[in-house]
Protein backbone atom coordinates (compact mmCIF):
# COMPACT_ATOMS: atom_id res chain seq x y z
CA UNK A 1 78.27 74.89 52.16
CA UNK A 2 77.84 73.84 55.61
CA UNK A 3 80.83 71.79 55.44
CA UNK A 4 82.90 74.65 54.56
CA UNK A 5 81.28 76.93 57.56
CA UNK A 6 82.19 74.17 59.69
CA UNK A 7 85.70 73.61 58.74
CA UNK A 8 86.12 77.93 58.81
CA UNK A 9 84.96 77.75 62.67
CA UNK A 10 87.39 74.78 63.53
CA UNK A 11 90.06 76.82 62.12
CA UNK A 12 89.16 79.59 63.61
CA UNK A 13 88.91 78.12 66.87
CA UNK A 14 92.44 76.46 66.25
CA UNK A 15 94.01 80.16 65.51
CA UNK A 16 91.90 82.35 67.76
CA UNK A 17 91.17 80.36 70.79
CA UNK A 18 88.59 81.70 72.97
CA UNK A 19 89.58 82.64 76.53
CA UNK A 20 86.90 82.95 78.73
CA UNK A 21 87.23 86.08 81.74
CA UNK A 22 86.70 83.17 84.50
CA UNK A 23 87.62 83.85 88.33
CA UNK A 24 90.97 83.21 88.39
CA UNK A 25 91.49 85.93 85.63
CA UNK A 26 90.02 88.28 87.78
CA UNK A 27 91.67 87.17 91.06
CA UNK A 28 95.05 87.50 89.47
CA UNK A 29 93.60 90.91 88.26
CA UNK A 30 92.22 91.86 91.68
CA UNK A 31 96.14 90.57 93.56
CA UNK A 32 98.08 92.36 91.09
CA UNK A 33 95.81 95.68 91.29
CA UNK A 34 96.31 95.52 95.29
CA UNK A 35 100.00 94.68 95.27
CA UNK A 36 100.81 97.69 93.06
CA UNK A 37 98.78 99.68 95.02
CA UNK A 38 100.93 98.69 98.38
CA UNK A 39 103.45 100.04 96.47
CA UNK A 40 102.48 103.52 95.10
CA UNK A 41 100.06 104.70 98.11
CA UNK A 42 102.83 104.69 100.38
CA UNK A 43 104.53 106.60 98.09
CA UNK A 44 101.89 109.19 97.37
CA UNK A 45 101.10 109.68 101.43
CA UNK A 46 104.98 110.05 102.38
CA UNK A 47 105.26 112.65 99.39
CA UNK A 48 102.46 114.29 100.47
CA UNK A 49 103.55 114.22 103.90
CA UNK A 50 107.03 115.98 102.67
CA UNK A 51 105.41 118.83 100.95
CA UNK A 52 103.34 120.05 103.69
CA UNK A 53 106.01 119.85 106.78
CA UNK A 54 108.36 122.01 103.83
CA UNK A 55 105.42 124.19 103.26
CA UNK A 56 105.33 124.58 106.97
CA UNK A 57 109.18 124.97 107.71
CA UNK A 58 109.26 127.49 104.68
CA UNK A 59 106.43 129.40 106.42
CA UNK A 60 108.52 129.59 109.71
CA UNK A 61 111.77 130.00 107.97
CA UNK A 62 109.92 133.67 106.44
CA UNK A 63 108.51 134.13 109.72
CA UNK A 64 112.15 133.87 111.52
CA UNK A 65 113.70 135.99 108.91
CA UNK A 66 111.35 138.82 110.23
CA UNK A 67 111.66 138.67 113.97
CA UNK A 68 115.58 138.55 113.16
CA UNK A 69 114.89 142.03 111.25
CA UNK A 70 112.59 143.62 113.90
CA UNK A 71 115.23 142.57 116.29
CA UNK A 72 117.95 144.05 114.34
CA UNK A 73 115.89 147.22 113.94
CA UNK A 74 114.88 147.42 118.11
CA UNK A 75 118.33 147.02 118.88
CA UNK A 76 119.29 149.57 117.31
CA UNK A 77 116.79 151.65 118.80
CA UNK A 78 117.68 150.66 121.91
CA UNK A 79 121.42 151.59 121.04
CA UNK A 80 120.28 155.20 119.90
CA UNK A 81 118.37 155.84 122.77
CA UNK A 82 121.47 154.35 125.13
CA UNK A 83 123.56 156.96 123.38
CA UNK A 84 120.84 159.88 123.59
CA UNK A 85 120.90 159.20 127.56
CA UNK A 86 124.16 158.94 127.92
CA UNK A 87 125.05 162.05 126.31
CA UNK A 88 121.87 163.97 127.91
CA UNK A 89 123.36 162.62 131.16
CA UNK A 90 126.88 163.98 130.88
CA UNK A 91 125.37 167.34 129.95
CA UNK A 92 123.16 167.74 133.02
């Protein structure tokens, strides 16, 4: 019987072989981890980085779009009270 265990665990061992987690696993691990990561945060900041100078050109574009309305609405106010003065003038 212990024969047969024995010759189980050598074939075993021949089909499965054991790999051991040793340092350089976990170096190789550690490099590719940091290498990928030189590659995405980069990424991630100048996205980042995007959106908020669009949110803040989208938030002076709005802002733009209503001093070009208040001007268009003081000039002609101006214009109406141009014409009111002119005609009051030509009737004193």
């Amino acid at each position: 019987m212990s024969e047969k265990t024995e010759l189980l665990e050598e074939v075993d061992t021949l089909f499965t072989p054991k790999r051991s987690l040793d340092l350089n696993y976990f170096l190789y691990l550690l490099l590719s981890l940091i290498f990928v990561g030189m590659f995405a945060f980069p990424k991630i900041y100048i996205t980042q980085q995007i959106y908020f100078k669009s949110r803040d050109i989208a938030k002076l574009k709005v802002e733009y779009d209503t001093l070009k309305e208040e001007n268009k609405l003081i000039s002609a106010s101006v214009e109406s009270i141009k014409f009111k003065n002119q005609v009051l003038d030509t009737l004193f």
